[in-house]
Protein backbone atom coordinates (compact mmCIF):
# COMPACT_ATOMS: atom_id res chain seq x y z
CA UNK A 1 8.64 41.90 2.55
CA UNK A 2 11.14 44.85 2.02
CA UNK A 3 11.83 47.64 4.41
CA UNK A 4 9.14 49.67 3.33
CA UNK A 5 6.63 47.74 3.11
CA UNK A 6 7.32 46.38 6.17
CA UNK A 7 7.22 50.21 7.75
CA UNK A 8 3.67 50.66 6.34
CA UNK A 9 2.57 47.60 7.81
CA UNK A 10 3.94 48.39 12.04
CA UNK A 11 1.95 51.79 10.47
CA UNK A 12 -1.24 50.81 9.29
CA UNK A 13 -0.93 48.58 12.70
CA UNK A 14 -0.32 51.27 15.16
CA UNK A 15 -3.22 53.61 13.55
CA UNK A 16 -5.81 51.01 13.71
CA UNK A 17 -5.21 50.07 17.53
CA UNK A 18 -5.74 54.06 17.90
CA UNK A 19 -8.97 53.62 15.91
CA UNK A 20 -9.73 50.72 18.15
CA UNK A 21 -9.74 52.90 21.28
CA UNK A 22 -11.83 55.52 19.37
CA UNK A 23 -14.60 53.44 18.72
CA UNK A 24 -15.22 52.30 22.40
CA UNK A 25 -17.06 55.11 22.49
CA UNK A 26 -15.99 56.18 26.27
CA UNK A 27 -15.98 60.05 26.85
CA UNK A 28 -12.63 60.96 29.13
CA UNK A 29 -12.40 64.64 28.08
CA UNK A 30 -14.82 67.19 26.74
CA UNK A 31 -15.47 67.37 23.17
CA UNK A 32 -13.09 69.17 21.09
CA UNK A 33 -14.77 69.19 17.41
CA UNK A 34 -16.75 72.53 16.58
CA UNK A 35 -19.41 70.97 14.18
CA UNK A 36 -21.55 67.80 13.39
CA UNK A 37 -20.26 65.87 10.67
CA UNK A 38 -23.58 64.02 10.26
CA UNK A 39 -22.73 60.97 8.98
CA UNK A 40 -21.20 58.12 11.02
CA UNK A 41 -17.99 55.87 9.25
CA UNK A 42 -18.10 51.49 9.99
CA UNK A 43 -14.95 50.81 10.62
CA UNK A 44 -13.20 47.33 11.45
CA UNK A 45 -9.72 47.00 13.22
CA UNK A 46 -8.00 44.00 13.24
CA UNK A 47 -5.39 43.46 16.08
CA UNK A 48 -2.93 40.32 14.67
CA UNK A 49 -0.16 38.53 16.40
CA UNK A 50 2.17 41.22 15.25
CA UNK A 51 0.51 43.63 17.42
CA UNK A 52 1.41 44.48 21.01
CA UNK A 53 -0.55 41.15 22.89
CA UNK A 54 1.09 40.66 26.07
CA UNK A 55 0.45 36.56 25.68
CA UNK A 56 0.88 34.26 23.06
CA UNK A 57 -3.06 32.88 23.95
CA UNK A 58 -4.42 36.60 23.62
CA UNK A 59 -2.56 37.18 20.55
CA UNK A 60 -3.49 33.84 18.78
CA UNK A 61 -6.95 34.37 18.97
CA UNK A 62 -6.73 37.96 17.02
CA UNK A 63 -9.42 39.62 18.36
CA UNK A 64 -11.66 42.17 16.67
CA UNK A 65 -13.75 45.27 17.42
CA UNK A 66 -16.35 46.61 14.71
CA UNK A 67 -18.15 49.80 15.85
CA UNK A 68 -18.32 54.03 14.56
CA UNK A 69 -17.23 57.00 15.73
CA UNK A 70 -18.43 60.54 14.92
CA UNK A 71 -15.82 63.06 13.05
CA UNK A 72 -16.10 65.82 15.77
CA UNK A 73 -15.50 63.26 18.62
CA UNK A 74 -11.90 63.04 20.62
CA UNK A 75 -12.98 60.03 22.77
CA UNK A 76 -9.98 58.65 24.76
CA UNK A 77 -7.13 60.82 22.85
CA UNK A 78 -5.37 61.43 26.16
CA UNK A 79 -5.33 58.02 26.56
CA UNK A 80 -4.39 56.70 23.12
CA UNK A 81 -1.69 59.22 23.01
CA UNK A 82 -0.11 57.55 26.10
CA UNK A 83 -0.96 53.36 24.29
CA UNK A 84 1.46 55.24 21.49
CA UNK A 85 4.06 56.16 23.64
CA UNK A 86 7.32 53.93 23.18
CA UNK A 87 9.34 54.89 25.97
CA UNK A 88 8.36 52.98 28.80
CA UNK A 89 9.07 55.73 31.21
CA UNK A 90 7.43 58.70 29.34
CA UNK A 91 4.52 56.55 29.31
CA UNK A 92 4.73 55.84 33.06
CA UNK A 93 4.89 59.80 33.64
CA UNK A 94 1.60 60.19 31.19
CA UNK A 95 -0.16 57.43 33.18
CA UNK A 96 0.57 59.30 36.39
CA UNK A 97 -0.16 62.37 35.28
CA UNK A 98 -3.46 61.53 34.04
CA UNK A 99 -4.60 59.62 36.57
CA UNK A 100 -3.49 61.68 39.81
CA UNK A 101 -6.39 63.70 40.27
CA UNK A 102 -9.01 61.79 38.32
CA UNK A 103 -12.35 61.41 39.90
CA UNK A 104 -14.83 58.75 40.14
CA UNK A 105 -16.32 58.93 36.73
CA UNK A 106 -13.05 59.98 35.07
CA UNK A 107 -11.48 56.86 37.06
CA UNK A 108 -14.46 54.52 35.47
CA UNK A 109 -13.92 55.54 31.82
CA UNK A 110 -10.43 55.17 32.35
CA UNK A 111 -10.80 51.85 33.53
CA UNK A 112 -12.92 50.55 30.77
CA UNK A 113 -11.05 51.58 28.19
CA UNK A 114 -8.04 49.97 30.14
CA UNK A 115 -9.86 46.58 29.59
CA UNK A 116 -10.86 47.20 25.82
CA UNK A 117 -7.17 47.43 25.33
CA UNK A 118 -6.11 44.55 27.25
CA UNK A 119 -8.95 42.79 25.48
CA UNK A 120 -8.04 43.66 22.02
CA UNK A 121 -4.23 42.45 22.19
CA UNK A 122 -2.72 45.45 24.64
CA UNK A 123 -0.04 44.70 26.88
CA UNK A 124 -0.39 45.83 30.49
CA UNK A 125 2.78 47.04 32.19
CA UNK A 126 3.56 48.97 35.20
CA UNK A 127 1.63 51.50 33.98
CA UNK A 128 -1.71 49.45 34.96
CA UNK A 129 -0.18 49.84 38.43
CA UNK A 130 -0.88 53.51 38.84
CA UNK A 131 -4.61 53.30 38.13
CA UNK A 132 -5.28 50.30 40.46
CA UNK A 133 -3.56 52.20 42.90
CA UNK A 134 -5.63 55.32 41.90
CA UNK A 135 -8.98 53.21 41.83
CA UNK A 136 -8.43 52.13 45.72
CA UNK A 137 -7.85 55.96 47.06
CA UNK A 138 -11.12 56.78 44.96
CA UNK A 139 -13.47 53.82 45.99
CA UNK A 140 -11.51 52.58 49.08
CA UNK A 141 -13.95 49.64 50.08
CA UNK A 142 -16.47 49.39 47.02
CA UNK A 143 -12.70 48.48 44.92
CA UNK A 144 -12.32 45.90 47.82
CA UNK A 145 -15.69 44.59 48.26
CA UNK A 146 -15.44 43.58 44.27
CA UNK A 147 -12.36 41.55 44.15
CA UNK A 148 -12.43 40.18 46.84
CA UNK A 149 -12.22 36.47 46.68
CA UNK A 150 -15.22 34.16 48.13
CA UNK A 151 -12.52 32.05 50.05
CA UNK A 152 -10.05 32.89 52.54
CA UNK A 153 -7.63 31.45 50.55
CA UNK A 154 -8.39 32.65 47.26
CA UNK A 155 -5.93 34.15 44.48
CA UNK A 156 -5.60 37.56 44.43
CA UNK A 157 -3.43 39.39 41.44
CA UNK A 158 -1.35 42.11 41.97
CA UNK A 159 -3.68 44.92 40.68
CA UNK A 160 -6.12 43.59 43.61
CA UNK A 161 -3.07 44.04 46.11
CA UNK A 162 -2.74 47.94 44.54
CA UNK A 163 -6.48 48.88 45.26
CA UNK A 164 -5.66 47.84 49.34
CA UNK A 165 -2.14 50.18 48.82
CA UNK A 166 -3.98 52.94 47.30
CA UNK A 167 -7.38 52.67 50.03
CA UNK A 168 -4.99 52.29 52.90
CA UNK A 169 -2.57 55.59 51.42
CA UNK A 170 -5.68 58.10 52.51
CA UNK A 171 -7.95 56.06 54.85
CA UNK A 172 -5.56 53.50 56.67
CA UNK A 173 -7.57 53.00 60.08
CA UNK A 174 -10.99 53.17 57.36
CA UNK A 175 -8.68 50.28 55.58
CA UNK A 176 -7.70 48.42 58.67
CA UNK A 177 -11.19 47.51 60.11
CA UNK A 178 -12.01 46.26 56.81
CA UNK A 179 -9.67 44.08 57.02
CA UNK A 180 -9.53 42.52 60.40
CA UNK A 181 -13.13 41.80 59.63
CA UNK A 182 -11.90 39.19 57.12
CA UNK A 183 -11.69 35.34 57.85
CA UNK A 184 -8.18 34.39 58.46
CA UNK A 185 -5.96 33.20 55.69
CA UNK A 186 -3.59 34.04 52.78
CA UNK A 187 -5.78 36.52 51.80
CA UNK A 188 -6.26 38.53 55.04
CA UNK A 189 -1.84 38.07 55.14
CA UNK A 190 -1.62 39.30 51.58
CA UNK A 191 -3.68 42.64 52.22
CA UNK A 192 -2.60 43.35 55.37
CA UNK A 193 1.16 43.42 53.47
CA UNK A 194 0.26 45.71 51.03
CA UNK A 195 -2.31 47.71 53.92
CA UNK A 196 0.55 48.57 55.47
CA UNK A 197 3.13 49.85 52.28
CA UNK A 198 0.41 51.74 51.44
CA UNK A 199 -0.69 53.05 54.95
CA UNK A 200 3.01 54.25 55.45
CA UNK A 201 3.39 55.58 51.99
CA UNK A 202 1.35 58.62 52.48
CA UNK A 203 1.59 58.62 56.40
CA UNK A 204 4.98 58.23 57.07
CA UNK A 205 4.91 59.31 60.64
CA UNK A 206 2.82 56.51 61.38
CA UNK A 207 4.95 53.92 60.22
CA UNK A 208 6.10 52.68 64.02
CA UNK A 209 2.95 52.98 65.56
CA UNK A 210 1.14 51.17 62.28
CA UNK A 211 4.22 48.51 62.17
CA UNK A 212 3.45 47.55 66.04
CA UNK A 213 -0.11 46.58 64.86
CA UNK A 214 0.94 44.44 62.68
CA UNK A 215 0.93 40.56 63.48
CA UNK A 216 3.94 38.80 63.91
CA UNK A 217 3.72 37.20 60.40
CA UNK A 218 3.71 39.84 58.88
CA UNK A 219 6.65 41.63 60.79
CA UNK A 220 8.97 40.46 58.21
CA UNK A 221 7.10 41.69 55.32
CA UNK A 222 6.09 45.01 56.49
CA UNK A 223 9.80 45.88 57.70
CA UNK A 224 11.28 47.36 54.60
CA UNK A 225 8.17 50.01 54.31
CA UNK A 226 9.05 50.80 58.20
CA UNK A 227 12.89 51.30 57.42
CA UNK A 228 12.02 53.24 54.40
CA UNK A 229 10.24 55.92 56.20
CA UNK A 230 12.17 56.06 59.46
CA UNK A 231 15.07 56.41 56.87
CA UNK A 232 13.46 59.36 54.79
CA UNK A 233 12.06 61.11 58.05
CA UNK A 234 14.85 60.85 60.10
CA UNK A 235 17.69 59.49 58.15
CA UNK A 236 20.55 57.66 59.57
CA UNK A 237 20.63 58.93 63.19
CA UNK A 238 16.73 58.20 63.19
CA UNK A 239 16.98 54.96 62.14
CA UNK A 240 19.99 54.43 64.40
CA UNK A 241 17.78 55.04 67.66
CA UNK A 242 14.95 53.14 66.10
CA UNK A 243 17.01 50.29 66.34
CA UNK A 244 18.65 51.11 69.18
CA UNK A 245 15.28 51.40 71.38
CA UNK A 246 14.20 47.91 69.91
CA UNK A 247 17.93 46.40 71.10
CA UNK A 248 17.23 48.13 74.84
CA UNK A 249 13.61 47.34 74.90
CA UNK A 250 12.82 43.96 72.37
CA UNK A 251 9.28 43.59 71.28
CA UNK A 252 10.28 39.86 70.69
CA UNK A 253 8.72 39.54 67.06
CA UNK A 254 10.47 42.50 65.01
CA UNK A 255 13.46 40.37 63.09
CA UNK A 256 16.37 42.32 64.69
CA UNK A 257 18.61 40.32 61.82
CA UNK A 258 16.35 41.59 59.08
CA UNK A 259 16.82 45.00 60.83
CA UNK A 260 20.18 45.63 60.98
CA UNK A 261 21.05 44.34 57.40
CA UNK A 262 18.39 47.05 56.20
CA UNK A 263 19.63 49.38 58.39
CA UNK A 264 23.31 48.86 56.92
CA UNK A 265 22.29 48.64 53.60
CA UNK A 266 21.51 52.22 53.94
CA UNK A 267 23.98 53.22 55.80
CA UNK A 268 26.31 52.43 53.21
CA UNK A 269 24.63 54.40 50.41
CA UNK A 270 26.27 57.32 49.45
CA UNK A 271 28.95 56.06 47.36
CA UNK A 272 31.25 54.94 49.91
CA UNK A 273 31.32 59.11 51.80
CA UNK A 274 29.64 57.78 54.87
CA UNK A 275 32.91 55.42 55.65
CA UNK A 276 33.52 56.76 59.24
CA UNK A 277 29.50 55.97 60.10
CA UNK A 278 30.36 52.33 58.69
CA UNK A 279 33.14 51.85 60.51
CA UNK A 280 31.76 53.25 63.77
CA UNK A 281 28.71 50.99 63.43
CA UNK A 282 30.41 47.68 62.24
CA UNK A 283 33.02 48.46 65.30
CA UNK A 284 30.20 48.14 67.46
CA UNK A 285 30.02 45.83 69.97
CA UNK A 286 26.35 46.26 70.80
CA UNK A 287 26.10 45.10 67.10
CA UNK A 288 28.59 42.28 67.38
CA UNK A 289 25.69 39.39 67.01
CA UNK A 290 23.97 41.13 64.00
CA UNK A 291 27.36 41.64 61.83
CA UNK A 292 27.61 38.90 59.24
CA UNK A 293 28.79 38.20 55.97
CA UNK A 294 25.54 39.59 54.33
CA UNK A 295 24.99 42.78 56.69
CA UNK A 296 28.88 43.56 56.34
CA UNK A 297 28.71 43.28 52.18
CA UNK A 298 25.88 45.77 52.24
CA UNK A 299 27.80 47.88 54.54
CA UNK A 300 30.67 48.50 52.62
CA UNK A 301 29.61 47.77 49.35
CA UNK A 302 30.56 51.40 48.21
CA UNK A 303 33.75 51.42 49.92
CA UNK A 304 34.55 48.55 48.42
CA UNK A 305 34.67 49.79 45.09
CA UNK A 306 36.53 52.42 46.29
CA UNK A 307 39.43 51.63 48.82
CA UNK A 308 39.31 47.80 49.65
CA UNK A 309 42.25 47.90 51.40
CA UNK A 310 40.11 49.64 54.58
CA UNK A 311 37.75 47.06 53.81
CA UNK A 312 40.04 44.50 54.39
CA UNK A 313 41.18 46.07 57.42
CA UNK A 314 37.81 46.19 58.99
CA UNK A 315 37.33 42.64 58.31
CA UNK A 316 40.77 41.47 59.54
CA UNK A 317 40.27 43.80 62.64
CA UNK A 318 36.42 42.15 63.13
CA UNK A 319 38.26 38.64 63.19
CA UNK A 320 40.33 39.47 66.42
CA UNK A 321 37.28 41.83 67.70
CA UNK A 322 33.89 39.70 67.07
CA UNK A 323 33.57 36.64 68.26
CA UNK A 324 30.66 35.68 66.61
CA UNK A 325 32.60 35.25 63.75
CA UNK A 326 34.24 32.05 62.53
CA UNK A 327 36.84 31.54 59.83
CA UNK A 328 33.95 30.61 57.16
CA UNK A 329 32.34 34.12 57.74
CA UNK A 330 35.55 36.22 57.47
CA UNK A 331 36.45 34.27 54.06
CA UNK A 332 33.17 35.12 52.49
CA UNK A 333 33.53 38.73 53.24
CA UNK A 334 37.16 38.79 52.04
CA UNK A 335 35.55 37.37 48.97
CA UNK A 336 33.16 40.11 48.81
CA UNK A 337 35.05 42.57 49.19
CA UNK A 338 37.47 41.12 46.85
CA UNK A 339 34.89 40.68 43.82
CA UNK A 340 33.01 43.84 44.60
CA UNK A 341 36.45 45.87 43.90
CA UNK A 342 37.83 44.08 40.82
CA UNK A 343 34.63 44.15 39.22
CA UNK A 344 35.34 48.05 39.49
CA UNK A 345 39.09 47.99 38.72
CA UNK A 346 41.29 45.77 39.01
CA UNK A 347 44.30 47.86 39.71
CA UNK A 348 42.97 49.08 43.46
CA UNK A 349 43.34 45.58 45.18
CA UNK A 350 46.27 45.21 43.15
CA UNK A 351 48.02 47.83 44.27
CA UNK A 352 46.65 47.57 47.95
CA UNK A 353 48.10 43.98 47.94
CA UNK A 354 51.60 44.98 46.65
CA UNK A 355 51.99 47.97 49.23
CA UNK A 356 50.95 45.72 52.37
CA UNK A 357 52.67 41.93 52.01
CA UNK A 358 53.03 41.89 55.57
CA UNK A 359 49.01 42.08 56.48
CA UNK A 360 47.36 39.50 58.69
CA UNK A 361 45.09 38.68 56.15
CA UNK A 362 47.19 38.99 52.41
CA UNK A 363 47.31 35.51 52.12
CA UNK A 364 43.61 34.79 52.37
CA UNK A 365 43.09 38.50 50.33
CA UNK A 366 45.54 37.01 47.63
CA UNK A 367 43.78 33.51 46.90
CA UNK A 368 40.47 35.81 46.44
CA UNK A 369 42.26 38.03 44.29
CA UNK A 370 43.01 35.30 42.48
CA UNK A 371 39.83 33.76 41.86
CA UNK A 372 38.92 37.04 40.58
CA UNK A 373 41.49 38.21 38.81
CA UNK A 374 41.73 35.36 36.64
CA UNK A 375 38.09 36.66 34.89
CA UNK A 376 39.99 39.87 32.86
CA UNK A 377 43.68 39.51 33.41
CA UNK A 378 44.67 35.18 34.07
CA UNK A 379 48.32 35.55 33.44
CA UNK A 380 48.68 38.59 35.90
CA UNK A 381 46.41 36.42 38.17
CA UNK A 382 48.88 33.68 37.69
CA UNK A 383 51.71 35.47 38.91
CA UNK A 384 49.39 36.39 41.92
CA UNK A 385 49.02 33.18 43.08
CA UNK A 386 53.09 32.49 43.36
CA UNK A 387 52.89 35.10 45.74
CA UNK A 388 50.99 32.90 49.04
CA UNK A 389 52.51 31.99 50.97
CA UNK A 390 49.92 29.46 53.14
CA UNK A 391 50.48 26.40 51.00
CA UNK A 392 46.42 25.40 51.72
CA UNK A 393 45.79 28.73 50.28
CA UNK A 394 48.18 28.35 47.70
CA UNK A 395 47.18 25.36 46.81
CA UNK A 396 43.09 26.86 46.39
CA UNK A 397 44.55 29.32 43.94
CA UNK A 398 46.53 27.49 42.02
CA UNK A 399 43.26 24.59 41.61
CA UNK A 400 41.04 27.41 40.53
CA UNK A 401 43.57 28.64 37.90
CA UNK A 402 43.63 25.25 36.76
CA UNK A 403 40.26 24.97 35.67
C-alpha cells in the first residue's frame, strides 16, 4: 500500500468512527439543522483492528454498528469532535470542559455514548476519569448504590473509585455515612481512600479534621491528600506546625516517617531557592529520628543539582550531629547527592572536589564521583579515582572502573 493510499484509508477510518457516534442516536445538544431532509440514509461502519481498540480482544472481534441518522441532526458533535482530538491534553481540556457543569440528563447521554465508543473499538484514557468523577457529584449515592459489589470483598475498577471522589467532593459527611454502613472489607478500605481525596479536594479546610476520622489503615493512604492541602492552604510554615503539633501531641497512628519525607519533599521544591529552610529543618534536632537517606534526597534534591558541595556539607556535618545515622546511611546520601548533580553537569562536583581536597568527606565524595562519572566522561573518571586516598575506597573505585 503506498503513502496515499494508505492516508485515505486512517481517513475513511476516522470518518466512519464519527458516523458511528452519529448513529447512536443520543441527543447531547439542541438541534442545529433548519429543515427536514425527509429521507433517512442506512449506513454501516466497520471499526477493524487498525482502529483505535484499546485491547487486542476488543479489536479482534471488529465490532459493528448498522443504524440511520437524519440530515438535519448534530447528535453527539461535541462529543465526536473531542474522540477526534489527537492531542491527549487538548482532549483532556474538551472532556473537562464539557462535562463540568453537565446535568443529570446531559451526564446520562454522555455516558452512553461513552460506552458505544468503548464498545465499538474506542480507547478509554484519562479522559473517562473526568466523567466518572462528574457522574458521582451528580448522583452521589444512586452512582454508588449501582456498582457496588455484592461482596465485601469484591473488585472494584478505578472509574467505581472516581464516582466515591466525585460524591464525597460536594457531599462528604452525605458520602461518609454511606459508607460506614458498609460490611467491612477491601471494599469499605478502597472507598474510604478515595472518600477522603475527594472529600479534601473540594474542602480543603477540612482535611485535618476529615484525616482524624479516618481509621488507622487508612492513615497511610489518606496522608498525601492531607499534606497536599495543609501545603496549598498554608504552605510551608503551615505544614511545619502541622507536624510540629503531631511531634508535641502524637495521635499514635499518623506515620510520623511518612510525614516528614512528604513534608521535605515539599520543602525542597522550588528549584533549590528555599536552601536556608532545608538547612534549618535538616539541622534540626527535634527532626533528628525522621532524617534519613530517603527524606534527606527529597530535601535537597534541587540543591543538589545546583551546588552539591553544600550538600555535601550538610551531610558530612549530619554525620558528627545525628546520631541516628550510621556509616551505611551517610554513603547512600553522598551517593545521592553525587548522581543527582552529575546527571545535571558534571563539571559542579568536579570543580567542588578540586577546590576542597582537604574535606572530611572527599574521599567517600570521590569514589561516588567515580561511579558516576565513569557513565559520560570514564577516562576523566579514571584519573578521579587516583586521587583517594582511603585505599578501601580506592580500591571500590578502581573495581567499578573495572567493570
Amino acid at each position: 500500500m503506498n503513502l496515499r493510499s494508505s492516508w485515505k484509508l486512517r481517513s475513511a477510518l476516522a470518518a466512519t468512527v464519527a458516523v458511528a457516534i452519529y448513529m447512536l442516536g443520543y441527543h447531547m445538544g439542541t438541534q442545529r439543522g433548519s429543515g427536514d431532509q425527509g429521507a433517512d440514509g442506512n449506513l454501516l461502519t466497520v471499526i477493524s483492528e487498525n482502529g483505535a481498540a484499546s485491547s487486542p480482544e476488543r479489536a479482534s472481534t471488529k465490532p459493528k454498528a448498522e443504524g440511520a441518522i437524519r440530515e438535519d441532526e448534530r447528535s453527539g458533535e461535541d462529543f465526536v469532535k473531542i474522540i477526534r482530538t489527537s492531542n491527549s491534553l487538548e482532549r483532556a481540556a474538551a472532556w473537562a470542559n464539557l462535562i463540568k457543569d453537565a446535568d443529570a440528563e446531559d451526564l446520562k447521554r454522555i455516558a452512553k455514548m461513552s460506552t458505544e465508543w468503548y464498545t465499538l473499538g474506542g480507547s478509554r484514557d484519562a479522559s473517562f476519569n473526568t466523567m466518572t468523577f462528574r457522574e458521582g457529584q451528580v448522583f452521589r449515592q444512586e452512582a454508588l448504590d449501582k456498582i457496588l459489589p455484592e461482596e465485601p470483598n469484591g473488585r472494584l475498577e478505578m472509574h467505581d473509585l472516581n464516582k466515591m471522589r466525585g460524591w464525597a467532593s460536594v457531599d462528604p459527611m452525605g458520602a461518609k455515612e454511606w459508607l460506614d454502613a458498609l460490611e467491612d472489607g477491601s471494599v469499605k478500605e478502597s472507598f474510604l481512600a478515595t472518600w477522603y481525596e475527594g472529600a479534601v479536594s473540594e474542602n480543603p479546610h477540612l482535611a485535618a479534621e476529615l484525616y482524624d476520622s479516618l481509621p488507622a489503615s487508612r492513615k497511610s493512604a489518606g496522608l498525601g491528600p492531607l499534606i497536599d492541602s495543609i501545603h496549598k492552604n498554608g504552605g510551608l510554615d503551615g505544614l511545619r506546625e502541622w507536624f510540629n503539633s503531631n511531634l508535641e501531641n502524637p495521635a499514635g497512628d499518623v506515620p510520623m516517617q511518612q510525614a516528614f519525607e512528604n513534608f521535605a519533599s515539599r520543602l525542597g521544591q522550588g528549584g533549590g531557592g528555599n536552601a536556608a529552610g532545608v538547612e534549618e529543618v535538616i539541622m534540626d534536632p527535634k527532626y533528628a529520628p525522621y532524617v534519613n537517606s530517603r527524606s534527606f534526597a527529597r530535601a535537597t534534591y534541587h540543591m543538589a543539582e545546583k551546588d552539591p558541595g553544600h550538600v555535601v556539607d550538610l551531610v558530612a556535618r549530619l554525620s558528627e550531629q545525628n546520631g541516628n545515622l550510621g556509616e551505611r546511611q551517610i554513603r547512600t546520601m553522598l551517593s545521592k547527592v553525587i548522581d543527582t548533580s552529575t546527571r545535571k553537569s558534571i563539571n559542579n562536583m568536579g570543580h567542588w572536589l578540586a577546590d576542597n581536597a582537604d574535606h572530611a568527606l572527599y574521599d567517600m565524595s570521590v569514589r561516588y564521583f567515580v561511579q558516576y562519572a565513569a557513565r559520560t566522561d570514564r577516562e576523566a573518571a579514571t584519573e578521579w579515582a587516583k586521587q583517594i586516598g582511603d585505599e578501601g575506597l580506592r580500591a571500590e573505585a578502581e573495581q567499578i572502573l573495572g567493570r
